[in-house]
Protein backbone atom coordinates (compact mmCIF):
# COMPACT_ATOMS: atom_id res chain seq x y z
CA UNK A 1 48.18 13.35 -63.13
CA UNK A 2 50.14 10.04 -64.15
CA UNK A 3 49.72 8.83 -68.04
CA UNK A 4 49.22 5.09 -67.34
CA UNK A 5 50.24 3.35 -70.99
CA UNK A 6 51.05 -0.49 -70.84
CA UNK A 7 53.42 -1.83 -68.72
CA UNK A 8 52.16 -3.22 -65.26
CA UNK A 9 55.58 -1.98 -63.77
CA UNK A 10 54.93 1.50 -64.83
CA UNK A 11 51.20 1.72 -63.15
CA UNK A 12 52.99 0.38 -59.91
CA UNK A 13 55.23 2.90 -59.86
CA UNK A 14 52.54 5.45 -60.77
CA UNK A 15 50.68 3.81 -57.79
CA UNK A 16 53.44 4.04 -55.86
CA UNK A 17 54.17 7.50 -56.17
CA UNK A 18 50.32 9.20 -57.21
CA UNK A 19 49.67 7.61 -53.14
CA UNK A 20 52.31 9.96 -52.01
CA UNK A 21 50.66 12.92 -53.90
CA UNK A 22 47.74 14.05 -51.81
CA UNK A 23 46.28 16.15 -54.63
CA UNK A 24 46.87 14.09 -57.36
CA UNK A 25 43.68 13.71 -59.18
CA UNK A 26 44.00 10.29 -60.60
CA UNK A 27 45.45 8.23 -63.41
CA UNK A 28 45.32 8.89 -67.37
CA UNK A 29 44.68 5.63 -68.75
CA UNK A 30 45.63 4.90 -73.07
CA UNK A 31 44.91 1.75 -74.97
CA UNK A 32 43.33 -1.22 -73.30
CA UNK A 33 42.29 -0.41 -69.96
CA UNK A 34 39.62 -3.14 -68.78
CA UNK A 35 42.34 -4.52 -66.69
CA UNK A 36 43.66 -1.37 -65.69
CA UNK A 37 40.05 -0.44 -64.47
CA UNK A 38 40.02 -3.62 -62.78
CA UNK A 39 42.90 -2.94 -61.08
CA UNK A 40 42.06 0.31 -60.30
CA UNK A 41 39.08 -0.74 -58.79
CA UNK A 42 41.17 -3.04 -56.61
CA UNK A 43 43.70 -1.08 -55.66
CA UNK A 44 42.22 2.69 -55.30
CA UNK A 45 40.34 4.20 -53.05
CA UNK A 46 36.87 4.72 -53.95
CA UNK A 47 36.80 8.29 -54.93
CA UNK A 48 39.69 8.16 -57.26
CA UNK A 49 39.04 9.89 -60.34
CA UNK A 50 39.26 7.73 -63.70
CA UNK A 51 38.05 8.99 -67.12
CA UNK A 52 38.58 7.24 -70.69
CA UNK A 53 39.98 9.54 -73.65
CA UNK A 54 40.27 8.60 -76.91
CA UNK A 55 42.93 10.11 -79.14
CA UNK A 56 43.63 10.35 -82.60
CA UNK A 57 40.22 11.82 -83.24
CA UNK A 58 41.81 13.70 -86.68
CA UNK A 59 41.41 10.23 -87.97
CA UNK A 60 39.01 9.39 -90.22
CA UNK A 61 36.49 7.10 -87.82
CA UNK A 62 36.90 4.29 -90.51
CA UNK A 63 40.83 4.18 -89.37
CA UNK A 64 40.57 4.65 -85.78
CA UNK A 65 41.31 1.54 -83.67
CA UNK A 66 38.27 2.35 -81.27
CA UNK A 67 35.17 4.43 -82.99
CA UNK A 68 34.16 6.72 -80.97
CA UNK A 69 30.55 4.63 -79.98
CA UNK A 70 32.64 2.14 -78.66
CA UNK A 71 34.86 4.02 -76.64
CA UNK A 72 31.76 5.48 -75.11
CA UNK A 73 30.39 2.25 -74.75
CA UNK A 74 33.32 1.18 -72.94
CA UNK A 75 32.95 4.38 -70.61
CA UNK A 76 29.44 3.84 -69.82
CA UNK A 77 29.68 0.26 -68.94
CA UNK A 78 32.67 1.33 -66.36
CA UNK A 79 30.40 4.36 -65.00
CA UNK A 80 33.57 6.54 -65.89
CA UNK A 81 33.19 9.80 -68.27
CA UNK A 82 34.82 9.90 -72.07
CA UNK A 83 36.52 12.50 -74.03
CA UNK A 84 38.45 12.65 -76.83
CA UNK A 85 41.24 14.77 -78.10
CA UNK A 86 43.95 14.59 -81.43
């Protein structure tokens, strides 16, 4: 599994190599990922594996960059599944 966090180079070299890896499940993707879904989408073959998680969840939800209905929001309008974790 490849931690995909904001730099386009880094997801091509993720790309790159995860196409190498024949049982790689798929990326991690953290922060804003409607282009890297887009991309994804793009670029991957169909059955790739994608899932949203949401971290700092020890935060109060008043504090946390992306509530938690949101980031399921986000998940459900991409068809993908959501999870959080601290």
């Amino acid at each position: 599994m490849f931690l995909i966090d904001y730099a386009w180079e880094l997801w091509m070299y993720c790309w790159s190599t995860m196409q190498q890896m024949n049982n790689d499940p798929g990326p991690l993707f953290v922060l804003d990922i409607r282009n890297w879904i887009r991309n994804i989408e793009h670029h991957a073959p169909s059955n790739v594996n994608k899932i949203l998680v949401g971290n700092k969840v020890d935060l109060d939800e008043s504090k946390r960059a992306v509530q938690k209905p949101k980031g399921q929001a986000l998940a459900n309008e991409y068809g993908i599944k959501f999870f959080e974790t601290v």
